[in-house]
N, C-alpha and C. Protein backbone atom coordinates (compact mmCIF):
# COMPACT_ATOMS: atom_id res chain seq x y z
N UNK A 1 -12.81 -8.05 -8.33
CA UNK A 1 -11.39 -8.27 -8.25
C UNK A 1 -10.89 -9.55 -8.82
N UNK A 2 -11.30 -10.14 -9.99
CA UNK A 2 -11.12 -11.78 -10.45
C UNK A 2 -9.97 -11.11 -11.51
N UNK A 3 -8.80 -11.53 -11.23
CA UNK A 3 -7.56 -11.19 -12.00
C UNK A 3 -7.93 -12.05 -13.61
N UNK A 4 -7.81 -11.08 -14.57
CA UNK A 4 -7.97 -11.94 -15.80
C UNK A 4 -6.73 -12.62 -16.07
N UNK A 5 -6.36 -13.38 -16.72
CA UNK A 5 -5.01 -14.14 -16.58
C UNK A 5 -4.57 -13.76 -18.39
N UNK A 6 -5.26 -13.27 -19.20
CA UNK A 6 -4.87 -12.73 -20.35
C UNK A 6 -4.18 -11.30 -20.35
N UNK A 7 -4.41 -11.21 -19.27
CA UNK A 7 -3.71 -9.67 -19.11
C UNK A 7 -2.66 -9.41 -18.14
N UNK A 8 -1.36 -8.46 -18.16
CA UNK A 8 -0.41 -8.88 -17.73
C UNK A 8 -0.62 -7.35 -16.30
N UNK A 9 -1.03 -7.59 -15.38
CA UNK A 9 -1.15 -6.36 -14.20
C UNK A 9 0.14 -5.63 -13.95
N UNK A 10 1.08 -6.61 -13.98
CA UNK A 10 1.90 -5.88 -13.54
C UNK A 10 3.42 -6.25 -14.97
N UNK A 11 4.65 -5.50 -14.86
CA UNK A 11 5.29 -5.52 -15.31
C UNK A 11 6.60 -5.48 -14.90
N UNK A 12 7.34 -6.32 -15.05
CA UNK A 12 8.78 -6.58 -14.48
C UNK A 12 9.84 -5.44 -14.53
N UNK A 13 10.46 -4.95 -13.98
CA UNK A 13 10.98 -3.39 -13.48
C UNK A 13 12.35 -3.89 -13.24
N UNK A 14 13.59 -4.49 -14.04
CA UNK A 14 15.28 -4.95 -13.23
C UNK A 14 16.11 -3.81 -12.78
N UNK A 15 15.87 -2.67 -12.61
CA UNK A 15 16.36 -1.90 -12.16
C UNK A 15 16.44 -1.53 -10.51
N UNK A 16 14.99 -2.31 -10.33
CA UNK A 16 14.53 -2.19 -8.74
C UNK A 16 14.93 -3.81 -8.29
N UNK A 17 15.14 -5.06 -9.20
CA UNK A 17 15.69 -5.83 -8.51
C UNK A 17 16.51 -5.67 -7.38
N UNK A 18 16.67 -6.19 -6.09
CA UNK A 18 17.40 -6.51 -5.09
C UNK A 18 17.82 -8.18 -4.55
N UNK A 19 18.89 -8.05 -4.27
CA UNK A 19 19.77 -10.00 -3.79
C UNK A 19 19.19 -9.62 -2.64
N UNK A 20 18.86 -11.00 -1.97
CA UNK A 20 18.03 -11.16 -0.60
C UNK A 20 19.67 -10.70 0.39
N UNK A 21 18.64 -10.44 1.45
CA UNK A 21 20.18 -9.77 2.62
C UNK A 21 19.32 -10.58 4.04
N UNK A 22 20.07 -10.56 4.46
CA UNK A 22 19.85 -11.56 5.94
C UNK A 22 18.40 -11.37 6.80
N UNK A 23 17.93 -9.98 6.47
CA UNK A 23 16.29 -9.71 6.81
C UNK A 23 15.67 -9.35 5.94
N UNK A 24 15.74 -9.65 4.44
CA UNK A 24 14.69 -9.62 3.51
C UNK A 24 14.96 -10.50 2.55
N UNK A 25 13.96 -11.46 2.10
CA UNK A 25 14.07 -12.24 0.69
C UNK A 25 14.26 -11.41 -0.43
N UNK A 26 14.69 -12.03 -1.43
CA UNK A 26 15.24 -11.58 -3.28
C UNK A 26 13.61 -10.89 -3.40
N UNK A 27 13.97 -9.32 -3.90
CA UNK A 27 12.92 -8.68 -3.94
C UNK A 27 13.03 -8.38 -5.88
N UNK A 28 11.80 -8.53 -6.65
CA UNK A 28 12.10 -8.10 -8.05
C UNK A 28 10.71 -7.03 -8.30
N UNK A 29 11.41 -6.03 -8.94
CA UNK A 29 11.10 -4.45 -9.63
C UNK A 29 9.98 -4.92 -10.49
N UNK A 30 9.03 -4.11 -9.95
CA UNK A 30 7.60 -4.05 -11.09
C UNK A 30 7.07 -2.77 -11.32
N UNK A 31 6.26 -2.78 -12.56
CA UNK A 31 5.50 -1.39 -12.92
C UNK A 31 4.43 -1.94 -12.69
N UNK A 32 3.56 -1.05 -12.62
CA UNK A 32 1.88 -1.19 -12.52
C UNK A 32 0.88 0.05 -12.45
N UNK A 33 0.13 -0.29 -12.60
CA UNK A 33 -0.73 1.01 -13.30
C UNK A 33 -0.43 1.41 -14.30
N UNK A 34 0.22 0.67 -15.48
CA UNK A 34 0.63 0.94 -16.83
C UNK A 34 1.77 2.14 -16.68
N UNK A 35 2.69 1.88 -15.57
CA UNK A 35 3.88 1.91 -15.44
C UNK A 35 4.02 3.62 -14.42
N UNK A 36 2.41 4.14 -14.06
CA UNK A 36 2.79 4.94 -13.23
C UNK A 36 3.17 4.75 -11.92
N UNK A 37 3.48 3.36 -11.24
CA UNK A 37 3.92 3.47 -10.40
C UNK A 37 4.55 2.23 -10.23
N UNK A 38 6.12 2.25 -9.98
CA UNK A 38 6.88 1.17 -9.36
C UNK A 38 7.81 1.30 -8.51
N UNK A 39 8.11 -0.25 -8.03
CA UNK A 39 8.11 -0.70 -6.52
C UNK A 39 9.45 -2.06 -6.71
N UNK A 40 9.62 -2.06 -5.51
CA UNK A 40 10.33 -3.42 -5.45
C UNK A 40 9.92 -4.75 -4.40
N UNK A 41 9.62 -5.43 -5.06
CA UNK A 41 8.48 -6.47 -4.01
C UNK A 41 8.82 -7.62 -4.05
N UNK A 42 9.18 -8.67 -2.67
CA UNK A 42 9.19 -9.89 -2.49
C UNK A 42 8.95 -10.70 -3.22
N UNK A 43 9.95 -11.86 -3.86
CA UNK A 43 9.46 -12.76 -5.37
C UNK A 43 8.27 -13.48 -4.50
N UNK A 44 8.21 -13.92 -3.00
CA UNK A 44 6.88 -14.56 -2.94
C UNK A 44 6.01 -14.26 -2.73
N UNK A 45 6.04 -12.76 -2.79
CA UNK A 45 4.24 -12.24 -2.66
C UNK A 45 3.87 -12.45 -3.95
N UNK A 46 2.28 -13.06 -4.10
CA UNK A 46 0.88 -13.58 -4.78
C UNK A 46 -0.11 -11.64 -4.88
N UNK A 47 -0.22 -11.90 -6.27
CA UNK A 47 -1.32 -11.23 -6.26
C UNK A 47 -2.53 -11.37 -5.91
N UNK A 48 -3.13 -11.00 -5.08
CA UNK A 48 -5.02 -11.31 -4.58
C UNK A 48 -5.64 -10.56 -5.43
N UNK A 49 -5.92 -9.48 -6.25
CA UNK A 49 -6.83 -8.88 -6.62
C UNK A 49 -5.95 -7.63 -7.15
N UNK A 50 -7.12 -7.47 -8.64
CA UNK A 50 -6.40 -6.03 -9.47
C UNK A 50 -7.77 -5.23 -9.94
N UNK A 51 -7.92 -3.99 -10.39
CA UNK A 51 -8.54 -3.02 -10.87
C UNK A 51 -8.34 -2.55 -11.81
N UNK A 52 -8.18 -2.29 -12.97
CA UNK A 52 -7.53 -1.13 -13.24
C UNK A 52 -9.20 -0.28 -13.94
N UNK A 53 -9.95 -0.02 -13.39
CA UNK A 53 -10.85 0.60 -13.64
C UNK A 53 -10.42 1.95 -13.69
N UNK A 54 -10.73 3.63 -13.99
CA UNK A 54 -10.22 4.31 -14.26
C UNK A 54 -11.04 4.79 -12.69
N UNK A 55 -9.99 5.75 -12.24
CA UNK A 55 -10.34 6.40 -10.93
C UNK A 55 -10.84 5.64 -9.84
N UNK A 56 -10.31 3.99 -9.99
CA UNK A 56 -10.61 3.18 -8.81
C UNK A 56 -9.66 2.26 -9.02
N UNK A 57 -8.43 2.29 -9.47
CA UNK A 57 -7.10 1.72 -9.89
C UNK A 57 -6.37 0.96 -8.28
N UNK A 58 -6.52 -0.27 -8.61
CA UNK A 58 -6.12 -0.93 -6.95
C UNK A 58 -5.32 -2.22 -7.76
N UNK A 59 -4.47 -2.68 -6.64
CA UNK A 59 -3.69 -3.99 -6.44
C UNK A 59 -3.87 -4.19 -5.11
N UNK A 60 -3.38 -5.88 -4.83
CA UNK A 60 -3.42 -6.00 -3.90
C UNK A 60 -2.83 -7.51 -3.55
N UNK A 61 -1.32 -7.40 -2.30
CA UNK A 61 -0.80 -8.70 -2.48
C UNK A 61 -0.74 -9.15 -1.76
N UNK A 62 -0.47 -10.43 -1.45
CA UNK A 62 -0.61 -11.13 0.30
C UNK A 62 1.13 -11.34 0.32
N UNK A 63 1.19 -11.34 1.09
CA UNK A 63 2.98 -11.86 1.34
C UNK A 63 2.56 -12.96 2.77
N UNK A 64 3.77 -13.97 1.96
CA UNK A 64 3.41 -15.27 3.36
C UNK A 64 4.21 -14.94 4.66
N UNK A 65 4.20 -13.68 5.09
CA UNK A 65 4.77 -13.21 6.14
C UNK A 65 3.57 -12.52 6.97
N UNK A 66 2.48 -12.52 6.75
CA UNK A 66 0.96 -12.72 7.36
C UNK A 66 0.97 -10.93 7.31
N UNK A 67 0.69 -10.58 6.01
CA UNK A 67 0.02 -9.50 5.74
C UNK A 67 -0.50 -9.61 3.86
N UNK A 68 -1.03 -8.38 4.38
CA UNK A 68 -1.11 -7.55 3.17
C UNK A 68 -1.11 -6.37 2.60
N UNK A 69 -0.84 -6.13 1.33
CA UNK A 69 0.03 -4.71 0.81
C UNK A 69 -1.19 -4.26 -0.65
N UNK A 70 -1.91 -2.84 -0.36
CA UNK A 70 -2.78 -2.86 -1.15
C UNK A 70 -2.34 -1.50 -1.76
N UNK A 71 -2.33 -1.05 -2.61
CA UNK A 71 -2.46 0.39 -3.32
C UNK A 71 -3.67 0.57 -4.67
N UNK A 72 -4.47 2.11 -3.66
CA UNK A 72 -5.54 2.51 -4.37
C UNK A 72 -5.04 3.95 -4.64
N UNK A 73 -5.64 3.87 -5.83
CA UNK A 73 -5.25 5.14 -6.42
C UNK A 73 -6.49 5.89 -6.30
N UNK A 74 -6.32 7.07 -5.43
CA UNK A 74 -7.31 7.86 -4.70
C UNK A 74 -7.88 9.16 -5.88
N UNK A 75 -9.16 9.75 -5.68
CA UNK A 75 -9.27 11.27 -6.41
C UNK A 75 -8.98 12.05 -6.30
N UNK A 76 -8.30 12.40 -4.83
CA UNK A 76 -7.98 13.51 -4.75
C UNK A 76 -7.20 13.84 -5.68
N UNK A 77 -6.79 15.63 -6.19
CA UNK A 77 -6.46 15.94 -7.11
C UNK A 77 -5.09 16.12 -6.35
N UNK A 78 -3.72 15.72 -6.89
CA UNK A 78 -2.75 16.50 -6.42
C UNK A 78 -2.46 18.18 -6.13
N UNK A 79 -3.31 18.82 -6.81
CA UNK A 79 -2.87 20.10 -6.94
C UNK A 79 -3.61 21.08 -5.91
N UNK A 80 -4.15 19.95 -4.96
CA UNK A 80 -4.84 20.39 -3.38
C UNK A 80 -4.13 20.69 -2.47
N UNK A 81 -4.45 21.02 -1.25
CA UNK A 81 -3.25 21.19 0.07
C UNK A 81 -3.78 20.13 0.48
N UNK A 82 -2.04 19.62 1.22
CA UNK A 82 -2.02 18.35 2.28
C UNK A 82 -3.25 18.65 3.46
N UNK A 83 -3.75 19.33 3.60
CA UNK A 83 -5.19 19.68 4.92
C UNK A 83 -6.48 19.21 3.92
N UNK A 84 -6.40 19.52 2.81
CA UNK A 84 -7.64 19.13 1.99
C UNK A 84 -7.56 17.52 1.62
N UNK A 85 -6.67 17.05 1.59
CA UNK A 85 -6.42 15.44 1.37
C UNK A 85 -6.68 14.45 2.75
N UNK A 86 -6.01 15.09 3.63
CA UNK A 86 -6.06 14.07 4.74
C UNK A 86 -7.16 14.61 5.46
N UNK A 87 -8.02 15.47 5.59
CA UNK A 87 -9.28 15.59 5.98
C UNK A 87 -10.29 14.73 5.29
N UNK A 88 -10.10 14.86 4.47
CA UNK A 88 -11.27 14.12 3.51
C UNK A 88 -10.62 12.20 4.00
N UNK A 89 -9.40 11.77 4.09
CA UNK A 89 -9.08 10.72 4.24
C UNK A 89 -9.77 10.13 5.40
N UNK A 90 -9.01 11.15 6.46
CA UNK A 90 -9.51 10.88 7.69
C UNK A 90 -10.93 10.73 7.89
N UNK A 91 -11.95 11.58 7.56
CA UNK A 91 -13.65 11.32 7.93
C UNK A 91 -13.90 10.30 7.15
N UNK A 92 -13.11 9.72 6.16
CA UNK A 92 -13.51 8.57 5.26
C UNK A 92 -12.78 7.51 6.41
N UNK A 93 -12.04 7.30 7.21
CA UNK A 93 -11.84 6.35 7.65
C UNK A 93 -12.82 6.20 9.21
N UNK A 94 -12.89 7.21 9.56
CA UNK A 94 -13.85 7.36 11.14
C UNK A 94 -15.43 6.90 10.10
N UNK A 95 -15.75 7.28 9.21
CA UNK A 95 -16.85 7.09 8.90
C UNK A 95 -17.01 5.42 8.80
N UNK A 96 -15.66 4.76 8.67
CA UNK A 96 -15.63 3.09 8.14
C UNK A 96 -15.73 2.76 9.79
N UNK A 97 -16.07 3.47 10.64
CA UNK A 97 -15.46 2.89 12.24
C UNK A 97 -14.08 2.74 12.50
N UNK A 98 -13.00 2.74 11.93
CA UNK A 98 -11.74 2.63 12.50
C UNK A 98 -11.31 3.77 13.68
N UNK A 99 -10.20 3.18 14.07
CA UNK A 99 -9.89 4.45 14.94
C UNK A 99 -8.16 4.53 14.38
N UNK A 100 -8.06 6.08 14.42
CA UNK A 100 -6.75 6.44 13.94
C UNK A 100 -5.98 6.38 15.47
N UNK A 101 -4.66 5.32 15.32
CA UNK A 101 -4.28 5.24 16.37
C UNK A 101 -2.92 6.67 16.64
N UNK A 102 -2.40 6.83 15.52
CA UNK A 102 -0.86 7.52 14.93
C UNK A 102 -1.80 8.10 13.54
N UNK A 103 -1.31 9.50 13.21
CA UNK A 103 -1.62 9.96 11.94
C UNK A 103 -0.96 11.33 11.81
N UNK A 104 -0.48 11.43 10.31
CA UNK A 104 0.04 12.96 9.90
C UNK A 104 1.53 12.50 10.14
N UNK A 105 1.97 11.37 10.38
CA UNK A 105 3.42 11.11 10.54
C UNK A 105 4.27 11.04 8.71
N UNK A 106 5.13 12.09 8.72
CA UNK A 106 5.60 12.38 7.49
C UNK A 106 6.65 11.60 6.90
N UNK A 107 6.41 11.05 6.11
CA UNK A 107 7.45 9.66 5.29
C UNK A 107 7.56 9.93 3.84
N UNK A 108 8.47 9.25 3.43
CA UNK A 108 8.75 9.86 1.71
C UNK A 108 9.25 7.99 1.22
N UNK A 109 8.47 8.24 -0.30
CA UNK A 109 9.09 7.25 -1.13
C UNK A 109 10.15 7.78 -1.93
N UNK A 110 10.81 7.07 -2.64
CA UNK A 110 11.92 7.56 -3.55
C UNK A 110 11.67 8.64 -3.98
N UNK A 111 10.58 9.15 -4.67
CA UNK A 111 10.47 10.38 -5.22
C UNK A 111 8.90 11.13 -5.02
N UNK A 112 8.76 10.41 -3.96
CA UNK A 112 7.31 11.77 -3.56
C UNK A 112 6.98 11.45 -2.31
N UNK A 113 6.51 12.75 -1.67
CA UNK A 113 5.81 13.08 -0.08
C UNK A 113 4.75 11.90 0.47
N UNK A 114 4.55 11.42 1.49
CA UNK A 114 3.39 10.62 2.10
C UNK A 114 3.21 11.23 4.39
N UNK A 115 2.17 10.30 4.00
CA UNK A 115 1.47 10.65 5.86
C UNK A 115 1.05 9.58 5.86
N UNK A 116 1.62 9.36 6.86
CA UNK A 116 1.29 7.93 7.26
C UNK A 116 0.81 7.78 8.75
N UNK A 117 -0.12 6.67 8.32
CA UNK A 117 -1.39 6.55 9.70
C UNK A 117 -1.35 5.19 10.13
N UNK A 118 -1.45 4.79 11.72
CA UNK A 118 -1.77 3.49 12.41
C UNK A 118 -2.95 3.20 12.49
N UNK A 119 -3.92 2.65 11.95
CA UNK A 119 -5.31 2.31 12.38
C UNK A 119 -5.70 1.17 13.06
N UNK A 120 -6.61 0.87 13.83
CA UNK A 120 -7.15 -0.35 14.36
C UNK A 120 -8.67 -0.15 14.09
N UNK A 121 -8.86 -1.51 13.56
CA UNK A 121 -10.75 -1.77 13.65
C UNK A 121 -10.73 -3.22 14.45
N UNK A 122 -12.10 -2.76 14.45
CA UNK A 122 -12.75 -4.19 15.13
C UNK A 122 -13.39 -4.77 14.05
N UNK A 123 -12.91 -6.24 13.20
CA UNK A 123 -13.78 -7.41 12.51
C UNK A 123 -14.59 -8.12 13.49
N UNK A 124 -15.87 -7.74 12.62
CA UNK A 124 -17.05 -8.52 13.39
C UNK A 124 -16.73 -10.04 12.73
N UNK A 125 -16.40 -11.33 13.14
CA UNK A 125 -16.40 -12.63 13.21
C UNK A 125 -16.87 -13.39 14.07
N UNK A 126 -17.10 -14.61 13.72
CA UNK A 126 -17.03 -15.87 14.11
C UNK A 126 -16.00 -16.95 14.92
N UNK A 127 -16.07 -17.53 15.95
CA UNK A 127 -16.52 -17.49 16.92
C UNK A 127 -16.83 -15.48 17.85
N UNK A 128 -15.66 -15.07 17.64
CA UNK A 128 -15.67 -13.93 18.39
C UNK A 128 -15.06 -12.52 17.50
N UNK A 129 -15.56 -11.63 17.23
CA UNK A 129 -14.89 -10.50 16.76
C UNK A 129 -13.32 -10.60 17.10
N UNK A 130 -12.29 -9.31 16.52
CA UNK A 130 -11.00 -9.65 16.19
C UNK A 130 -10.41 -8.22 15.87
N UNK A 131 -9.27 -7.85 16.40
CA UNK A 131 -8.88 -6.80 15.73
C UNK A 131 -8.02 -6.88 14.71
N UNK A 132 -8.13 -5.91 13.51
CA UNK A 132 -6.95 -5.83 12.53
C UNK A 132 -6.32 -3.97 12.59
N UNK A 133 -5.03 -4.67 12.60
CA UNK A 133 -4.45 -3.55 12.31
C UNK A 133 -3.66 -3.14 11.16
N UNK A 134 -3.39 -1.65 10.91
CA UNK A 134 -3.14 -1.24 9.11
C UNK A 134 -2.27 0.12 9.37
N UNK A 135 -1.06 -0.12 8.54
CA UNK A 135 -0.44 1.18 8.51
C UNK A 135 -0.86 1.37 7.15
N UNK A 136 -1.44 3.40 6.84
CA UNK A 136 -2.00 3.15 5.92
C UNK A 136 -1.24 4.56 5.17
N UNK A 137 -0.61 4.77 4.31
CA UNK A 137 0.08 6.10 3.79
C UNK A 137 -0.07 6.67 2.75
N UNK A 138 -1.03 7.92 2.59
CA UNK A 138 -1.51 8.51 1.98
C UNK A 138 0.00 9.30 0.96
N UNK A 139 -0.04 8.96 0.13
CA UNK A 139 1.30 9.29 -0.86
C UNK A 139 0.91 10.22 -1.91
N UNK A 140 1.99 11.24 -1.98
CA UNK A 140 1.38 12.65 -3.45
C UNK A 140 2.66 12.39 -4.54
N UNK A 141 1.92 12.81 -5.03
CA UNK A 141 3.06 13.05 -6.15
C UNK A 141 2.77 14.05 -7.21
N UNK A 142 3.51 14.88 -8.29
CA UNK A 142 2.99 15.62 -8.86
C UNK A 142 1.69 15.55 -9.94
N UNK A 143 1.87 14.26 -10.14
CA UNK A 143 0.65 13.75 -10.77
C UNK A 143 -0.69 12.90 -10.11
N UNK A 144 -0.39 12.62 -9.02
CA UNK A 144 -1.41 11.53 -8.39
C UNK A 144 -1.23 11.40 -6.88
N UNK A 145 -2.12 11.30 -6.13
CA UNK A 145 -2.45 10.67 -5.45
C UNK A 145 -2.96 9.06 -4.88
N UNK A 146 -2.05 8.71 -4.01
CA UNK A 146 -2.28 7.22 -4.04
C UNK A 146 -2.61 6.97 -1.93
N UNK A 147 -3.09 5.59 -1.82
CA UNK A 147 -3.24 5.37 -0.83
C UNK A 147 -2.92 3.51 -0.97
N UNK A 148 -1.33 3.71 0.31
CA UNK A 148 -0.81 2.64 0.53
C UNK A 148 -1.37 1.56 1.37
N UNK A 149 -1.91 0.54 1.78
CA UNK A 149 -2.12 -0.01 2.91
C UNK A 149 -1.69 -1.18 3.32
N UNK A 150 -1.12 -1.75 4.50
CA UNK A 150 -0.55 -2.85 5.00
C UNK A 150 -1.41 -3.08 5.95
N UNK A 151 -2.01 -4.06 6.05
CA UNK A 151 -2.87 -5.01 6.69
C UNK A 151 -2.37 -6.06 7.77
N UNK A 152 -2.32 -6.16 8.74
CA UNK A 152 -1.35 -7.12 9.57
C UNK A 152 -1.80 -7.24 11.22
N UNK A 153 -1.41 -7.96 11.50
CA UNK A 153 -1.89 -8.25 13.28
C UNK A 153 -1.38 -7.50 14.46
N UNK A 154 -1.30 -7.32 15.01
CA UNK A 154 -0.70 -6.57 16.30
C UNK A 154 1.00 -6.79 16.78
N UNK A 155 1.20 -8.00 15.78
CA UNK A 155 2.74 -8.47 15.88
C UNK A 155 3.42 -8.04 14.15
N UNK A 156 4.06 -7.12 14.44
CA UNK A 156 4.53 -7.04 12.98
C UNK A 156 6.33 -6.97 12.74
N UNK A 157 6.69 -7.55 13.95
CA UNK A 157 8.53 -7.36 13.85
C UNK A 157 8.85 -8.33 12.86
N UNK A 158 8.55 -9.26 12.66
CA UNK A 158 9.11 -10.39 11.44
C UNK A 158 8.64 -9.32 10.01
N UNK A 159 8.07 -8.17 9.67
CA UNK A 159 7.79 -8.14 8.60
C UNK A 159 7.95 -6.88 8.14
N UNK A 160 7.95 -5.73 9.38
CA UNK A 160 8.41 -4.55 9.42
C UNK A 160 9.29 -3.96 8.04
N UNK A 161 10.86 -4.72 8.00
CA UNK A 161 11.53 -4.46 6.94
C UNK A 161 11.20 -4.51 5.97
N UNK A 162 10.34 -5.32 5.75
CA UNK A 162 9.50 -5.55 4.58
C UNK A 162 8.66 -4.37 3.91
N UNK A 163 7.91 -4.03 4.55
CA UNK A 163 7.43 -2.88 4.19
C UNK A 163 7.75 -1.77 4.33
N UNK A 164 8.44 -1.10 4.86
CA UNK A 164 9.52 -0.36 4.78
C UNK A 164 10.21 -0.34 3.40
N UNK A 165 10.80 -1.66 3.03
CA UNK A 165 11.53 -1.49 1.75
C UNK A 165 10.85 -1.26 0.76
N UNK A 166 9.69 -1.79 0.77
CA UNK A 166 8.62 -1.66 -0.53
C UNK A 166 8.32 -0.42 -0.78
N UNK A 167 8.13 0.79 0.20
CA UNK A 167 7.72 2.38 0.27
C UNK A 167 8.97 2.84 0.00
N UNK A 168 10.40 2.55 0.59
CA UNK A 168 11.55 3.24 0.34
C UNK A 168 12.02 2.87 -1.06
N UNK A 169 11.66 2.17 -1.87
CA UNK A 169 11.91 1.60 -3.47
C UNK A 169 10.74 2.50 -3.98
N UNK A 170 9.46 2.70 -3.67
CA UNK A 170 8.48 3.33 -4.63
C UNK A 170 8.81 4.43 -5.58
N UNK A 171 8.38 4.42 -6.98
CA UNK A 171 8.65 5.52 -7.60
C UNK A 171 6.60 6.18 -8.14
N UNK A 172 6.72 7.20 -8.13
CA UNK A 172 5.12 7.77 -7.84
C UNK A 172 5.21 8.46 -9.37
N UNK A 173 4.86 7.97 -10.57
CA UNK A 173 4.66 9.27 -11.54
C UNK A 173 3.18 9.49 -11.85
C-alpha cells in the first residue's frame, strides 16, 4: 500500500463539491478507480493507502474525526443474487473472527443498492486487547461490486454525518 506520488489515485470530481454546513466540513468530489467510482469527501481526509491492482482495487482514508473509510472492490460478479454475495461476505467475515453485530440492513448510494453490516472484533494489543468497531456495506451496481468500510470506536456521534454523506454522494459505475 506505499502510494506512488507520480501517480494521481484519485481525481477531482466539482460537481460533487459541497460548502461546509454546521455538521459537516467543505466536502470536494473525486473519481477513483479510473473514474468508476465517485464520492464526495472531507477536504481533510489524508489518503493512507491505494491499490489499483486489478481485482484487488482498494483506497483507503483516515479522517481526523477518528476513523477510517476504506473501499475494496470485491469479485463477486454483479450478475449473482444478493444471497450469493452476502453469504460468501458473511463466512469471509466469521472466518476473520468478527462478529456480525446488525446485517442485511438495506441502504442505497446515489445510484446503486447496498447491505449494510455492524461488526465488532477483538484487536489483540498491547498493554491489553481492544475492540474495533466497523460499519461495513456491501454495495452492487450494474457493473461491480464493491465493499465499503468505516472503521471507528464505539463512540461515533461526532462523525456519523460524515459517513452517511460520503455513501449518500456515491456514484457506483
Amino acid at each position: 500500500g506505499v502510494i506512488d506520488k507520480r501517480f494521481s489515485w484519485e481525481r477531482y470530481f466539482p460537481p460533487l463539491d459541497r460548502e461546509p454546513t454546521d455538521r459537516l466540513p467543505r466536502r470536494v468530489g473525486v473519481a477513483v478507480f479510473n473514474g468508476d467510482v465517485l464520492f464526495s469527501r472531507p477536504v481533510d481526509w489524508y489518503m493512507r493507502t491505494a491499490d489499483f491492482t486489478p481485482q484487488r482495487r482498494q483506497m483507503s482514508y483516515q479522517s481526523p474525526r477518528s476513523f477510517m473509510f476504506s473501499i475494496f472492490e470485491r469479485v463477486d460478479s454483479p450478475y449473482v443474487t444478493w444471497e450469493d454475495i452476502l453469504s460468501r461476505y458473511e463466512e469471509n467475515v466469521l472466518k476473520d473472527g468478527a462478529n456480525i453485530l446488525a446485517g442485511r440492513i438495506p441502504v442505497a448510494t446515489a445510484n446503486a443498492q447496498g447491505r449494510s453490516y455492524l461488526l465488532k472484533t477483538k484487536i489483540a494489543a498491547r498493554p491489553e486487547p481492544y475492540e474495533n468497531y466497523a460499519h461495513e456495506i456491501i454495495v452492487r451496481s450494474d457493473e461491480r461490486v464493491l465493499l465499503l468500510q468505516f472503521v471507528h470506536t464505539d463512540k461515533i456521534e461526532d462523525s456519523i454525518g460524515e459517513m452517511v454523506d460520503v455513501v449518500n454522494s456515491m456514484l457506483v459505475y
